[in-house]
C-alpha atoms as a PDB file:
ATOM      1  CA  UNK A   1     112.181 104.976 287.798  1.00  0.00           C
ATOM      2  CA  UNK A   2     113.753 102.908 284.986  1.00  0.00           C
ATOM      3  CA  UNK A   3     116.977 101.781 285.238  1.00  0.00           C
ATOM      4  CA  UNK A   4     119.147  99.121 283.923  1.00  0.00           C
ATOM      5  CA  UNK A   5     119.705  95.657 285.669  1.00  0.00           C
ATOM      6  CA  UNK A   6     122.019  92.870 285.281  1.00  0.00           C
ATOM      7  CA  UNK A   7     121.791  88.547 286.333  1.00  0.00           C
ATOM      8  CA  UNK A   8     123.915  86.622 288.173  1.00  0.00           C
ATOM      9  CA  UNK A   9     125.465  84.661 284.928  1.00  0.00           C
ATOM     10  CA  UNK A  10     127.325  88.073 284.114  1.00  0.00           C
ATOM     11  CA  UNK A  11     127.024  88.397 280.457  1.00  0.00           C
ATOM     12  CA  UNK A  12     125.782  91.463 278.279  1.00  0.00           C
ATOM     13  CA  UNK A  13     122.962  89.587 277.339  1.00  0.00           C
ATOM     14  CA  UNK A  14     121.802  89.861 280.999  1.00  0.00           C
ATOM     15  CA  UNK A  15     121.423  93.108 281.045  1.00  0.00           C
ATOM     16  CA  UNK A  16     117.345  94.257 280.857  1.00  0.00           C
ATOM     17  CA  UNK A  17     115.261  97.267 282.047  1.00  0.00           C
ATOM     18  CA  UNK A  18     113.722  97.198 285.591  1.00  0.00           C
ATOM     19  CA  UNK A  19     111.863  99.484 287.957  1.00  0.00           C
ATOM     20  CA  UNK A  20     112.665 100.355 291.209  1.00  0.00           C
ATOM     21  CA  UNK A  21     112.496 103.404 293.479  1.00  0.00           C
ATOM     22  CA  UNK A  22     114.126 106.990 292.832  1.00  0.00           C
ATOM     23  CA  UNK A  23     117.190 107.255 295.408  1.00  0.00           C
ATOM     24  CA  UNK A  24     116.265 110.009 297.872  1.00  0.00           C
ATOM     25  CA  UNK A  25     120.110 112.430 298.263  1.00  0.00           C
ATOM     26  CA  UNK A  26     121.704 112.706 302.116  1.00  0.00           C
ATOM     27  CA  UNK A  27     123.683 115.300 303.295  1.00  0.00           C
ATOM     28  CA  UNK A  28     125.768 116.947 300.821  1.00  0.00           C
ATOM     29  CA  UNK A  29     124.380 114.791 297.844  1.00  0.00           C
ATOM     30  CA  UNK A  30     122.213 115.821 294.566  1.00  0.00           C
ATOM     31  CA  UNK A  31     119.822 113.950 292.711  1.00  0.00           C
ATOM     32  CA  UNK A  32     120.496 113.935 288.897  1.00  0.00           C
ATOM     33  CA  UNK A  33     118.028 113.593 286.205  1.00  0.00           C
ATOM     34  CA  UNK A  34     120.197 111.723 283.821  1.00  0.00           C
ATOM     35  CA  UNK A  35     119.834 112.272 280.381  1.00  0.00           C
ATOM     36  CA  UNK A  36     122.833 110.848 279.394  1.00  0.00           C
ATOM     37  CA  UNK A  37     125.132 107.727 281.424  1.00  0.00           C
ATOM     38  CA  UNK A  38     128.553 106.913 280.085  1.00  0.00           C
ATOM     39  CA  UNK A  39     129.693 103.307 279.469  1.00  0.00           C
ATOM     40  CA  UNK A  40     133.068 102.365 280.832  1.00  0.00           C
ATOM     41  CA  UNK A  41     135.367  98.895 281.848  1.00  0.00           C
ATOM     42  CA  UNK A  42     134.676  98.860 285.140  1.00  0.00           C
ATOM     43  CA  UNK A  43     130.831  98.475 284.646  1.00  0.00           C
ATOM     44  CA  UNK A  44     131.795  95.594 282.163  1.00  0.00           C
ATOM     45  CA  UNK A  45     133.627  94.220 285.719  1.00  0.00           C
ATOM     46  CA  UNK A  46     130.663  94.930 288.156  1.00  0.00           C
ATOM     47  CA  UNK A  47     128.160  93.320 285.605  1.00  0.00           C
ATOM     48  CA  UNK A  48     130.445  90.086 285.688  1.00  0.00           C
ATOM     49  CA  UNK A  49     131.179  89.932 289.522  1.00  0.00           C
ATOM     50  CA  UNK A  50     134.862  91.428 289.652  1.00  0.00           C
ATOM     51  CA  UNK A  51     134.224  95.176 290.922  1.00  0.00           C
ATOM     52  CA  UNK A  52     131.722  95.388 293.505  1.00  0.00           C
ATOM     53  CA  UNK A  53     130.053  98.278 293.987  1.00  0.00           C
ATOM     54  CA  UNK A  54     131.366 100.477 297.744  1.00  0.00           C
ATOM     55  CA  UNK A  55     128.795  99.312 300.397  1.00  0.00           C
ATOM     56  CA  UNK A  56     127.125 102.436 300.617  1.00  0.00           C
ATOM     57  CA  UNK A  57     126.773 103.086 296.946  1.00  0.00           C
ATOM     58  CA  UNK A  58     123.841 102.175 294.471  1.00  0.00           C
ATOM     59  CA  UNK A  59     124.318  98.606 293.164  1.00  0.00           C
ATOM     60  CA  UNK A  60     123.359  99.808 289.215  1.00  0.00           C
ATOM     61  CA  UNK A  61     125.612 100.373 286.839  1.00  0.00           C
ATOM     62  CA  UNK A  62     126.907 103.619 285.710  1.00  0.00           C
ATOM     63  CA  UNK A  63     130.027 105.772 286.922  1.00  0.00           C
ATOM     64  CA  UNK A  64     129.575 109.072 285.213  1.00  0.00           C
ATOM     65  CA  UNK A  65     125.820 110.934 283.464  1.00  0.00           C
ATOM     66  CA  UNK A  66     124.805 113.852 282.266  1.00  0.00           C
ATOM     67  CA  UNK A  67     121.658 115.910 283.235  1.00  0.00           C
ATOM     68  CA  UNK A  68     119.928 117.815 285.575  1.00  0.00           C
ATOM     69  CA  UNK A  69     119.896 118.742 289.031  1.00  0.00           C
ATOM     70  CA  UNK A  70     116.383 118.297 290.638  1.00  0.00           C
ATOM     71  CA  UNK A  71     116.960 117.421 293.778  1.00  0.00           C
ATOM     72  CA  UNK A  72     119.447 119.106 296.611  1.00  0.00           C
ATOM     73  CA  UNK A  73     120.391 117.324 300.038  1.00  0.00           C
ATOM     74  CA  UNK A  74     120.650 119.198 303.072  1.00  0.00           C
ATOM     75  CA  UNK A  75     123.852 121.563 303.319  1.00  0.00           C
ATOM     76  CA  UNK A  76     124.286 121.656 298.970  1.00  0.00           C
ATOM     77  CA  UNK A  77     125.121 125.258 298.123  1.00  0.00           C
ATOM     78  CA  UNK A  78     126.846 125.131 295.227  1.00  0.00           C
ATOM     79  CA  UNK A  79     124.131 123.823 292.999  1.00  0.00           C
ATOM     80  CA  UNK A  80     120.473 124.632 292.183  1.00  0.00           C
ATOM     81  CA  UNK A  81     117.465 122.797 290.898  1.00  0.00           C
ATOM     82  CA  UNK A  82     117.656 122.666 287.355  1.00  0.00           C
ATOM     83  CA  UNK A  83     121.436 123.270 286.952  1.00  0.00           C
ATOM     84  CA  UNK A  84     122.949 121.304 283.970  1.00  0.00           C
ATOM     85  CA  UNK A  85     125.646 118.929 285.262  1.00  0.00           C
ATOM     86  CA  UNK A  86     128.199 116.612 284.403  1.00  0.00           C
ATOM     87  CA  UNK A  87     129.115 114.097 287.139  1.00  0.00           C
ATOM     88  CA  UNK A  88     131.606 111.150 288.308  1.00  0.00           C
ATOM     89  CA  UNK A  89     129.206 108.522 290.627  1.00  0.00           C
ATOM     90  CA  UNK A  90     129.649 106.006 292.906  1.00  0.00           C
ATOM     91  CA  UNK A  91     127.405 104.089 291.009  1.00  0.00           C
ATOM     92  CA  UNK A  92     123.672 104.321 289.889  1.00  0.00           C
ATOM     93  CA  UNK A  93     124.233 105.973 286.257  1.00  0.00           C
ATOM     94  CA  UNK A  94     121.964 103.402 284.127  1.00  0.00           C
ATOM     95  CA  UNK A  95     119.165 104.829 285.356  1.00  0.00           C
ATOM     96  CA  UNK A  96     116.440 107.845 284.757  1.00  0.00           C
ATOM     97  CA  UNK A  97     117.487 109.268 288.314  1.00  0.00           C
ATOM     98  CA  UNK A  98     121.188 109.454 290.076  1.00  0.00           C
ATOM     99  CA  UNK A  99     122.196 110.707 293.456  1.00  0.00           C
ATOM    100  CA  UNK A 100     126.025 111.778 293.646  1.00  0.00           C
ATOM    101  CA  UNK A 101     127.680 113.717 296.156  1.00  0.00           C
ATOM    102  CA  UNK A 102     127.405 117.192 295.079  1.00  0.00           C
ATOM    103  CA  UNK A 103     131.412 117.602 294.988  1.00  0.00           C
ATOM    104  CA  UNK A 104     131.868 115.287 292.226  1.00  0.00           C
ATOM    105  CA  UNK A 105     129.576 117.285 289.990  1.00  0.00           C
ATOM    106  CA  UNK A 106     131.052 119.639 287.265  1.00  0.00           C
ATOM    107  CA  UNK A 107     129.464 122.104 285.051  1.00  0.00           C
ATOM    108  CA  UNK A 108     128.657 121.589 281.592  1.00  0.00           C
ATOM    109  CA  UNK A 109     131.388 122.796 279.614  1.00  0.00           C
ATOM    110  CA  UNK A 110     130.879 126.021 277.037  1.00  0.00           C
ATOM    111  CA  UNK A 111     129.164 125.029 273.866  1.00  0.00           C
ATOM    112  CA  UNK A 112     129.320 121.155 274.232  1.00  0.00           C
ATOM    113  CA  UNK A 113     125.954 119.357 274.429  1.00  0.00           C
ATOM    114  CA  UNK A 114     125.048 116.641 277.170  1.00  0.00           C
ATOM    115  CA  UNK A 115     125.608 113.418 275.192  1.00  0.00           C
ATOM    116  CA  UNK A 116     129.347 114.630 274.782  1.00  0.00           C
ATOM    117  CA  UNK A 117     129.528 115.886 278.198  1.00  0.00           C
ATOM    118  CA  UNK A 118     128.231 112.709 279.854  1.00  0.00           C
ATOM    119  CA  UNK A 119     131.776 111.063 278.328  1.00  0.00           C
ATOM    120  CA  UNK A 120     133.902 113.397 280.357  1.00  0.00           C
ATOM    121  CA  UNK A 121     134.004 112.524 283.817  1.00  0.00           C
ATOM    122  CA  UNK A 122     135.303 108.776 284.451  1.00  0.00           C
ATOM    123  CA  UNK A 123     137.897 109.343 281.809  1.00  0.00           C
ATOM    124  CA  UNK A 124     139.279 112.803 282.910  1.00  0.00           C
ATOM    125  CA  UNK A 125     139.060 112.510 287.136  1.00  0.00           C
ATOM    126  CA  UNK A 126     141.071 108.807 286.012  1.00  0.00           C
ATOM    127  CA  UNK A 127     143.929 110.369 283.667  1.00  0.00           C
ATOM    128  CA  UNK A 128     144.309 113.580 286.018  1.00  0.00           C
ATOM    129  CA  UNK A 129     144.637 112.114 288.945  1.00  0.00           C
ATOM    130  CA  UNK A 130     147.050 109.240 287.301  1.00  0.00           C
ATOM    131  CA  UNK A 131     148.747 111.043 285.267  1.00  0.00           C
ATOM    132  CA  UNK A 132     148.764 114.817 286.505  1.00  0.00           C
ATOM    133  CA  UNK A 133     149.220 113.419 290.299  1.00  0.00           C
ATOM    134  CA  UNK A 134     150.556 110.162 290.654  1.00  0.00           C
ATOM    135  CA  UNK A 135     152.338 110.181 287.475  1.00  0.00           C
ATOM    136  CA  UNK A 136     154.070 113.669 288.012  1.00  0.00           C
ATOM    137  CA  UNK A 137     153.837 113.686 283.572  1.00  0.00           C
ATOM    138  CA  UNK A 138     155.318 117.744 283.002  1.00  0.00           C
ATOM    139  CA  UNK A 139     156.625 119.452 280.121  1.00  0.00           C
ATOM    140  CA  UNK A 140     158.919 117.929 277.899  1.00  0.00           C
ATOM    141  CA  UNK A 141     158.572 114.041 279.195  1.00  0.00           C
ATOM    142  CA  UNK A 142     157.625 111.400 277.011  1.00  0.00           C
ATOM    143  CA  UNK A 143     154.193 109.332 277.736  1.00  0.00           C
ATOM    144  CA  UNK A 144     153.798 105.829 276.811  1.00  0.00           C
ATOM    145  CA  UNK A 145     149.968 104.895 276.599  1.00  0.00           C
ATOM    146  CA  UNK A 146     148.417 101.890 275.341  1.00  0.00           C
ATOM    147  CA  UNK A 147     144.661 101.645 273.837  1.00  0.00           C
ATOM    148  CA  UNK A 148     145.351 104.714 272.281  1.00  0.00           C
ATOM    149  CA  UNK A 149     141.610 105.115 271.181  1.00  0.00           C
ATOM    150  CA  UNK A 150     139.807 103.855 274.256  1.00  0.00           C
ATOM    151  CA  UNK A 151     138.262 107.110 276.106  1.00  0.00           C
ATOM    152  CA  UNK A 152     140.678 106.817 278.323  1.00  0.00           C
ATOM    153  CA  UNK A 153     143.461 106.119 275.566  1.00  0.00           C
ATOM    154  CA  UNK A 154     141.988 109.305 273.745  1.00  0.00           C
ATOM    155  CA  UNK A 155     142.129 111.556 276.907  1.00  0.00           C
ATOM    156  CA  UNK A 156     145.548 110.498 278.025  1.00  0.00           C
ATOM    157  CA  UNK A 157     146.953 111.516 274.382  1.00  0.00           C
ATOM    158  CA  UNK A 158     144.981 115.191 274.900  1.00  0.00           C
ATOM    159  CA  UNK A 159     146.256 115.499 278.170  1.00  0.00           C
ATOM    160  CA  UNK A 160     149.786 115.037 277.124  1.00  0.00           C
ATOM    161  CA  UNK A 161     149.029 117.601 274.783  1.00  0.00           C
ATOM    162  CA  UNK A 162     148.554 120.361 276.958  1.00  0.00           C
ATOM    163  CA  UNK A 163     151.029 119.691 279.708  1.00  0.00           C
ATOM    164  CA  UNK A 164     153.763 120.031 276.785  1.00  0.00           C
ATOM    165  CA  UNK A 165     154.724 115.884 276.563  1.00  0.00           C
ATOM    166  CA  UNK A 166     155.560 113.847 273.590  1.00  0.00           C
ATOM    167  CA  UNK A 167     152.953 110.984 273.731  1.00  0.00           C
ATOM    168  CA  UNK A 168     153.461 107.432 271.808  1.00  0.00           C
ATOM    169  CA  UNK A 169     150.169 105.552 271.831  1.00  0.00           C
ATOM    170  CA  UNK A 170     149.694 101.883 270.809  1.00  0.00           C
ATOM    171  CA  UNK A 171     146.759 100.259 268.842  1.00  0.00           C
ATOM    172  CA  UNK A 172     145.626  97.391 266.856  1.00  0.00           C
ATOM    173  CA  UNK A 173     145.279  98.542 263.195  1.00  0.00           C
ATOM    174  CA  UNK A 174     145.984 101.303 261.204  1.00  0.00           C
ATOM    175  CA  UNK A 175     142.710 103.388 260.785  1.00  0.00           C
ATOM    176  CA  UNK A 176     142.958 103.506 264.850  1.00  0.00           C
ATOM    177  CA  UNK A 177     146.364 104.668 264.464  1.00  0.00           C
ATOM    178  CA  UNK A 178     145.519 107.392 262.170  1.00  0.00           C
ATOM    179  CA  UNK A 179     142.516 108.483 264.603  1.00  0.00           C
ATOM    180  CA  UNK A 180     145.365 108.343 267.322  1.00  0.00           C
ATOM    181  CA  UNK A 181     147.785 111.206 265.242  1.00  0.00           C
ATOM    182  CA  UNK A 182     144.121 113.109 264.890  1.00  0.00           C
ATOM    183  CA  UNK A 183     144.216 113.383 268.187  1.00  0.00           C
ATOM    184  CA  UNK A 184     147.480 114.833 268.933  1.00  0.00           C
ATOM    185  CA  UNK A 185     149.703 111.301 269.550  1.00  0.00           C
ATOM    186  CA  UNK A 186     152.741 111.861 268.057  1.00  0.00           C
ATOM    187  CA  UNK A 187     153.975 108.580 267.527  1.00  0.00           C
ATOM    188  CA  UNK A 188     151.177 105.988 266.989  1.00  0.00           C
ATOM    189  CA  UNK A 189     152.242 101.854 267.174  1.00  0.00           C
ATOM    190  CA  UNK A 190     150.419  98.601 265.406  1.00  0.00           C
ATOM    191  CA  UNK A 191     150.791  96.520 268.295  1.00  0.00           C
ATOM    192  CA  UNK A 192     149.657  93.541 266.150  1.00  0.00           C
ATOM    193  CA  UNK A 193     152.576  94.258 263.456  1.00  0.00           C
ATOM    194  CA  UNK A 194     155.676  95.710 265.562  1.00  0.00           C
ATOM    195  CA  UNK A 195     156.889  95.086 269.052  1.00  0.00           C
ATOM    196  CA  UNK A 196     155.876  98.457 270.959  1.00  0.00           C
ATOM    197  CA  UNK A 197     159.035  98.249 272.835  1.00  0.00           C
ATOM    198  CA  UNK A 198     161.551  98.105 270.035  1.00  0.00           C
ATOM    199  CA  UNK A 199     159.536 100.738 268.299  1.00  0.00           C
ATOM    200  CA  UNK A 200     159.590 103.061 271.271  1.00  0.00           C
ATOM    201  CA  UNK A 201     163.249 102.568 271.634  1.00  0.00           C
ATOM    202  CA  UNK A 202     163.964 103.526 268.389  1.00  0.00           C
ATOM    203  CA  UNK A 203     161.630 106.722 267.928  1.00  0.00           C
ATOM    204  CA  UNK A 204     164.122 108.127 271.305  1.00  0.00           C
ATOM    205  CA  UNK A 205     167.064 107.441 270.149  1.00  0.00           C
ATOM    206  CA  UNK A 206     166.371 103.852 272.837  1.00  0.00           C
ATOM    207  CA  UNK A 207     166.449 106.625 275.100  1.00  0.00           C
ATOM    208  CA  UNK A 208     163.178 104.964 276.437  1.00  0.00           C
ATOM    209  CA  UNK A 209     160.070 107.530 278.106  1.00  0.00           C
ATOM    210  CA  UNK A 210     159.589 108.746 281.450  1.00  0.00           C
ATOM    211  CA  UNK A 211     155.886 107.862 282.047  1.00  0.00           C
ATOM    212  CA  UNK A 212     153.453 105.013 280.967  1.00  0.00           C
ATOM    213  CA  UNK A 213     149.752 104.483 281.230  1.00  0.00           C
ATOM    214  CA  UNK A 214     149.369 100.522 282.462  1.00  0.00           C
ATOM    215  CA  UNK A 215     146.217  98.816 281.251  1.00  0.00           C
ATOM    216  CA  UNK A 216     147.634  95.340 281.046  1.00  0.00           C
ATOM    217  CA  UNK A 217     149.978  94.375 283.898  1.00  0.00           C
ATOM    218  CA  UNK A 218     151.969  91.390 283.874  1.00  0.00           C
ATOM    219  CA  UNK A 219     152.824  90.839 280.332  1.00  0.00           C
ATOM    220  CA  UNK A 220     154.144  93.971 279.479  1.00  0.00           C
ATOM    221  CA  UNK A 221     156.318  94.348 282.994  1.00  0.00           C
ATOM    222  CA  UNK A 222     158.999  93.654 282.582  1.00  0.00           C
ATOM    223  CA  UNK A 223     159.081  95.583 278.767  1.00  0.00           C
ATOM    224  CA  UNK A 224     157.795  98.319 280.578  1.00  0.00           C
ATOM    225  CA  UNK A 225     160.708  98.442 283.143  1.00  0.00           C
ATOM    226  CA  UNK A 226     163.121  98.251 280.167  1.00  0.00           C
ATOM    227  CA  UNK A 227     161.314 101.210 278.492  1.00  0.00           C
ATOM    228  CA  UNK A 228     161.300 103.572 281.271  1.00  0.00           C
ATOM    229  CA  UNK A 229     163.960 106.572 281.744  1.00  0.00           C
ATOM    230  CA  UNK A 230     165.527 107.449 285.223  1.00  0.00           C
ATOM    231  CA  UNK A 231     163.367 108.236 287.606  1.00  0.00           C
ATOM    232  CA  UNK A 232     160.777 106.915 285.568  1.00  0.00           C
ATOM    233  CA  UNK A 233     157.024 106.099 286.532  1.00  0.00           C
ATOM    234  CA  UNK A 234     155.114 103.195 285.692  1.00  0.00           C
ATOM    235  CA  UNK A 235     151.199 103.928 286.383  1.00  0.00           C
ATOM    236  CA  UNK A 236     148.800 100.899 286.436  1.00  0.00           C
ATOM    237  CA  UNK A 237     144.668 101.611 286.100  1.00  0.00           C
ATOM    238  CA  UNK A 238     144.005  98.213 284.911  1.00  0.00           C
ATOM    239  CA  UNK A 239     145.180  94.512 284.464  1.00  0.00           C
ATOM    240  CA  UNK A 240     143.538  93.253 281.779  1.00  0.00           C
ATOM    241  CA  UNK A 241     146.449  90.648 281.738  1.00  0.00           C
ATOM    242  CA  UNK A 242     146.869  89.735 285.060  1.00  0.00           C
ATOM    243  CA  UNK A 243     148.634  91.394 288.083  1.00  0.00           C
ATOM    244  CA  UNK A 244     150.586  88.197 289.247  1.00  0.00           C
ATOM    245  CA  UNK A 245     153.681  86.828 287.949  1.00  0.00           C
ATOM    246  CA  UNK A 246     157.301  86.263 288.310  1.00  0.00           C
ATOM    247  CA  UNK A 247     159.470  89.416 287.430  1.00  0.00           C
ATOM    248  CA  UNK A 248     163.103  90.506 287.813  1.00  0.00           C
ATOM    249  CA  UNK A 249     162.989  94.018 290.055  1.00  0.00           C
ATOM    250  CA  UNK A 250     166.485  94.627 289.482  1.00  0.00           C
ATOM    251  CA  UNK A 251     165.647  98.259 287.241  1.00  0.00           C
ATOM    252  CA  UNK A 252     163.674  99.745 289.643  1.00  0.00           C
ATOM    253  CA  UNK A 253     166.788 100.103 291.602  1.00  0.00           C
ATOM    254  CA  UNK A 254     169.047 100.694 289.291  1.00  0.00           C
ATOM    255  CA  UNK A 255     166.730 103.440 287.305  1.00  0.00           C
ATOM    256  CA  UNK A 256     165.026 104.453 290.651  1.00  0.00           C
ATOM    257  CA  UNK A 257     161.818 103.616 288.747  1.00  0.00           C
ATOM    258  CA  UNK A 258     158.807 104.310 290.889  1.00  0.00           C
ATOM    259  CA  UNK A 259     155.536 101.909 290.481  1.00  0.00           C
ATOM    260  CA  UNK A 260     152.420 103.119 291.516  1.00  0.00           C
ATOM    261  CA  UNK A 261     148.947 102.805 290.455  1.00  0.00           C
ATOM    262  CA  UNK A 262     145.153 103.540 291.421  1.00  0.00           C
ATOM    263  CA  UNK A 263     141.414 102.747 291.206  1.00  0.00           C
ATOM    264  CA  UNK A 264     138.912 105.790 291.465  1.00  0.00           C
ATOM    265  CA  UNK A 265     136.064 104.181 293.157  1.00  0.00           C
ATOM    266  CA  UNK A 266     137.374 103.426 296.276  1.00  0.00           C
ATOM    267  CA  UNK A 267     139.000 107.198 296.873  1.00  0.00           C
ATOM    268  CA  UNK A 268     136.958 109.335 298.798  1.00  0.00           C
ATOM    269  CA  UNK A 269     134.380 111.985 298.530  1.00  0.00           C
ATOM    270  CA  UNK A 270     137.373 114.535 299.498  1.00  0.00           C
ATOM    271  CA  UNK A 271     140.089 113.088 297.267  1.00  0.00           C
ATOM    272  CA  UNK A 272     137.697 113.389 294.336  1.00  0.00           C
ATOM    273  CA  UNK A 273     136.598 116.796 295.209  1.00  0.00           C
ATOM    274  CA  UNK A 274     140.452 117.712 295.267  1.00  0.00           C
ATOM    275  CA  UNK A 275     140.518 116.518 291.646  1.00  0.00           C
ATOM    276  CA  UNK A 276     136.726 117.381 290.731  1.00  0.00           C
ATOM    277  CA  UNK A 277     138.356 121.160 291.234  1.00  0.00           C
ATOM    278  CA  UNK A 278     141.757 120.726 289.934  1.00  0.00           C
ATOM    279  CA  UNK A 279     139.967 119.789 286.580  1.00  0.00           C
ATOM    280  CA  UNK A 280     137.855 122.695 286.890  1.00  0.00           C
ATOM    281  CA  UNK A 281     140.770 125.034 287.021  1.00  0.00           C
ATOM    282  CA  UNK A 282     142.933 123.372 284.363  1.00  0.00           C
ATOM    283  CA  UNK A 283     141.223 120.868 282.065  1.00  0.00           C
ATOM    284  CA  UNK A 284     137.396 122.893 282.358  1.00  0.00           C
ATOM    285  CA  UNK A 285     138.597 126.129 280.765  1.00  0.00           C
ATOM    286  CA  UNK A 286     140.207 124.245 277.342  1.00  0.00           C
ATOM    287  CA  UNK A 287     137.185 122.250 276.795  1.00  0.00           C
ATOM    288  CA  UNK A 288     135.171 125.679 276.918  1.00  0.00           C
ATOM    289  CA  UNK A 289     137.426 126.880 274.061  1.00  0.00           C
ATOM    290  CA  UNK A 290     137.455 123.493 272.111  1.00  0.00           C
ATOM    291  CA  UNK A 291     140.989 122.676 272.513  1.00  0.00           C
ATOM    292  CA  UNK A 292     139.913 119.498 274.591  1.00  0.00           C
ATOM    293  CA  UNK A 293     137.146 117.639 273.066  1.00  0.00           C
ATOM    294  CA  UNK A 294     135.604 114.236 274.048  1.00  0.00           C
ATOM    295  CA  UNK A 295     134.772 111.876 271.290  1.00  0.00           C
ATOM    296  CA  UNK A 296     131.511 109.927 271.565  1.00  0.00           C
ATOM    297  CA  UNK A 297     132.408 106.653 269.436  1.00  0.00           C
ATOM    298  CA  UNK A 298     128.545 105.144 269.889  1.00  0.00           C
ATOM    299  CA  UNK A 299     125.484 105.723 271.389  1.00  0.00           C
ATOM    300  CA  UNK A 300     122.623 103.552 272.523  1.00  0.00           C
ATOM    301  CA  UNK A 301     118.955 104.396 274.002  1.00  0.00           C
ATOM    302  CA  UNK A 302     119.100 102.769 277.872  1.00  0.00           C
ATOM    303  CA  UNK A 303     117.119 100.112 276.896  1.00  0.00           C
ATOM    304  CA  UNK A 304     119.800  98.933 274.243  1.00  0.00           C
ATOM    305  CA  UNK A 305     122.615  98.975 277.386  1.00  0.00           C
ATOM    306  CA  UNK A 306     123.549  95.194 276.328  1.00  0.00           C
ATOM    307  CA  UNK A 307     124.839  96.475 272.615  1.00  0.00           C
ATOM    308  CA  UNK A 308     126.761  98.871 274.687  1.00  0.00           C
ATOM    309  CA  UNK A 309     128.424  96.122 276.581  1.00  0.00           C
ATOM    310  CA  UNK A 310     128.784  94.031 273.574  1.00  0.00           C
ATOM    311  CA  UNK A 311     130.134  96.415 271.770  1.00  0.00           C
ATOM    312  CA  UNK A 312     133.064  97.826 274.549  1.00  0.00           C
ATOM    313  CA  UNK A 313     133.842  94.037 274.924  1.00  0.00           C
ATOM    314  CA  UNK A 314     134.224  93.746 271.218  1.00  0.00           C
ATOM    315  CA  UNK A 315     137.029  96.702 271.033  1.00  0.00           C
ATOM    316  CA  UNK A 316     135.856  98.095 267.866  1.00  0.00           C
ATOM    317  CA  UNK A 317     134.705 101.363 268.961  1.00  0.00           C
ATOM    318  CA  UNK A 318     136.578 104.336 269.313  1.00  0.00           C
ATOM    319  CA  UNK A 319     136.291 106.795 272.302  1.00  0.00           C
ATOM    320  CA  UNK A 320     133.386 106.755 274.592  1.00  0.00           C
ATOM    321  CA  UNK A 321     130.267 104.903 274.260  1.00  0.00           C
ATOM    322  CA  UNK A 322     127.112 106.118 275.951  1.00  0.00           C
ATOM    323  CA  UNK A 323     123.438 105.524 276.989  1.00  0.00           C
ATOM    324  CA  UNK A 324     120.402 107.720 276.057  1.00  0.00           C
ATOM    325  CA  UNK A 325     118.398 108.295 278.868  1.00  0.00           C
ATOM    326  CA  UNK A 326     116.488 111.058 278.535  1.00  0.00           C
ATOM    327  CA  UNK A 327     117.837 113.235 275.967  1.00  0.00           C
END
């Protein structure tokens, strides 16, 4: 098969087709003729040597795809060859063939074509289980999210949406914040023009919100801590500004703020079945009916996967980016 491969210098430019061997499912896994593979951060990490892949998973790029089943390992009974899919991976999605365990495999939602459906995965499982879970985000709270049109920026806003919270969003012009309001954010902030924080505090009254999305880490701490209600949560999925640093802890006691984050790679196959069917229930059902709908900012034929990279690292696009594999 063809899939995408990646040198040891860890830039985009590195990135260049390859053949090697179609991956052969165990016990409980399917093999996935991908037609589509989404692009997301954490390949951007892998490619540059700062998210190794699980030992037992495929060293190739690619967390989520789109396709078809052709291939069933022994004790799979809840797909069948040919089925159309959606799946998260453990790895192994810039290629023409995938094998995921069968329990992170959704179906294709109602009216929504593979491309579009490829985007799903990484970005939901992440924001459910974050959010939903860890985050405890309910009816009438207030969400703080930042990257407000990053697929996972985009989701978060959506989900937000239909649990019943207010959601404030960040970005870094104004056409992005206009996308953001498209979306459903209800307040949208120019990072690059107004201090999020004083903004926040003054759309609530300086009430401050109960929840917020963490992509950046240290720089925004102790802002962050400041921000947050009682009982507050502060969720971290990334640290794109670092994760050490000198902070006063003081509000977490005094607000009983809780701090708590997660990666979805490492969980395991059981965790992210638990979530695999709690998005089924909830989140599968609105994106049947259209009321949840994945944006696909760019796409790029497989062989083009270093634009892809480029292009995620530049931070101009909007919503997911993904490869064509074999539409």
């Amino acid at each position: 098969m063809r899939y995408i491969d990646y040198g040891p210098a860890g830039g985009a430019d590195t990135l260049r087709l390859a053949e090697g061997p179609t991956p052969v499912p165990r016990a409980g896994e399917i093999v996935i003729e991908v037609a589509y593979a989404g692009v997301n951060r954490p390949d951007i990490l892998q490619r540059s040597g700062r998210y190794p892949p699980p030992p037992d998973a495929s060293p190739i790029l690619g967390l989520e795809v789109s396709g078809r089943v052709i291939e069933l390992g022994t004790g799979v009974r809840e797909w069948r060859i040919g089925d159309a899919v959606t799946a998260l991976v453990p790895g192994g999605g810039y290629a023409e063939y995938c094998v995921t365990p069968a329990d992170q495999a959704l179906r294709i939602p109602a009216n929504m074509d593979l491309a579009s459906a490829a985007g799903l995965p990484e970005n939901w499982f992440t924001v459910w289980a974050n959010l939903a879970d860890m985050g405890a985000l309910k009816a009438g709270e207030r969400l703080l999210v930042h990257g407000g049109t990053s697929g996972i920026g985009l989701t978060a806003i959506q989900l937000a949406k239909f649990l019943g919270a207010t959601c404030w969003a960040t970005v870094g012009d104004e056409d992005k914040a206009a996308f953001c309001r498209a979306f459903g954010a209800h307040h949208v902030i120019n990072y690059r023009t107004t201090d999020f924080a004083q903004a926040v505090m003054a759309t609530t009254d300086h009430q401050g919100v109960d929840v917020i999305l963490d992509i950046v880490g240290i720089p925004y701490l102790e802002r962050h801590l400041a921000l947050l209600r009682h009982d507050g949560r502060l969720v971290f999925i990334a640290f794109s500004g670092g994760s050490r640093g000198d902070i006063d802890l003081t509000p977490l006691m005094a607000k009983r703020l809780r701090l708590t984050g997660s990666a979805m790679r490492p969980r395991t196959v059981q965790e992210k079945r638990a979530i695999r069917d709690a998005l089924a229930a909830r989140i599968w059902p609105e994106l049947d009916q259209g009321r949840l709908l994945p944006h696909i900012g760019a796409r790029f034929p497989l062989n083009e996967a270093a634009r892809a990279h480029a292009l995620m690292e530049s931070g101009d696009h909007r919503g997911k980016i993904v490869l064509t594999v074999k539409p």
